[in-house]
Protein backbone atom coordinates (compact mmCIF):
# COMPACT_ATOMS: atom_id res chain seq x y z
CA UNK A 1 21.93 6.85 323.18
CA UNK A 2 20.76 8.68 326.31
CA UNK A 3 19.68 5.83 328.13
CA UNK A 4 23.52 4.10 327.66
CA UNK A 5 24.66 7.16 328.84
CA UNK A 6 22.49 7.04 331.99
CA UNK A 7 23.30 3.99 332.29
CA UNK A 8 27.38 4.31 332.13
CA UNK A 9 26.69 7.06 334.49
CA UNK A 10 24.75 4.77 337.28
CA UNK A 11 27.40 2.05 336.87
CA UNK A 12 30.32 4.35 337.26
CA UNK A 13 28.41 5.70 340.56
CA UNK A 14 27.49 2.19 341.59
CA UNK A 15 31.31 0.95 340.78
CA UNK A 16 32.50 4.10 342.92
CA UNK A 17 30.22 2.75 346.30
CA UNK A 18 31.41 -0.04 345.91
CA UNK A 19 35.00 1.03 346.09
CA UNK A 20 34.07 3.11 349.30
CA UNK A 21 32.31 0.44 350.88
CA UNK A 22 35.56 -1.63 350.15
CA UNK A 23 37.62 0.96 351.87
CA UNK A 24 35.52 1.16 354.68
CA UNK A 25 35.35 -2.50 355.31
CA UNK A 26 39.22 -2.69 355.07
CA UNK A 27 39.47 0.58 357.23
CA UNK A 28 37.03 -1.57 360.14
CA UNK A 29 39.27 -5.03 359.42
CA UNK A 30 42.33 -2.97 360.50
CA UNK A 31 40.55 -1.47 363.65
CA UNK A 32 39.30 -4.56 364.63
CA UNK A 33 42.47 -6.54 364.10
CA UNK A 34 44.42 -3.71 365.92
CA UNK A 35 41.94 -4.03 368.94
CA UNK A 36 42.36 -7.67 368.88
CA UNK A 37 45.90 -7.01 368.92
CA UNK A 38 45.76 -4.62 371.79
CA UNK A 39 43.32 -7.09 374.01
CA UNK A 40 46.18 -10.16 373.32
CA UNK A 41 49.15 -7.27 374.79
CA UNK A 42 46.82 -6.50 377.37
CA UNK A 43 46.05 -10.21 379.03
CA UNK A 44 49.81 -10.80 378.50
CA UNK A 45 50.54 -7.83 380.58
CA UNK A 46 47.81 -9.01 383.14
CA UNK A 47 49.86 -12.36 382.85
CA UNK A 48 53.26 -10.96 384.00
CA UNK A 49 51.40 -8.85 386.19
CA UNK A 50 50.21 -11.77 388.15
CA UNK A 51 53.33 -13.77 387.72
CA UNK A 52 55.35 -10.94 389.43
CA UNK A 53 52.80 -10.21 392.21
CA UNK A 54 52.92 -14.01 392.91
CA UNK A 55 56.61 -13.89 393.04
CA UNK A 56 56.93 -11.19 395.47
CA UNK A 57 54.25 -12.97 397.96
């Protein structure tokens, strides 16, 4: 009887890591896709940058 509740009490920890990890991982998905995002506004806006320097030579 004490071992099962041991061991209900090391899965329930074990479940709860991995539901942090999981939250972590999404949290460094979204900061990754957001920088990818960011880098793609940014080489457009080096784009028109050029474009418009080009123009005006």
């Amino acid at each position: 009887m004490k071992n099962e509740k041991i061991l209900d009490i090391i899965t329930q920890d074990i479940d709860l890591i991995k539901m942090k990890n999981e939250k972590i991982l999404d949290i460094i998905t979204q900061d990754i896709d957001l920088d990818v995002e960011l880098e793609t506004e940014l080489q457009e806006l080096s784009n028109y940058e050029d474009l418009l320097y080009n123009n005006i030579k």
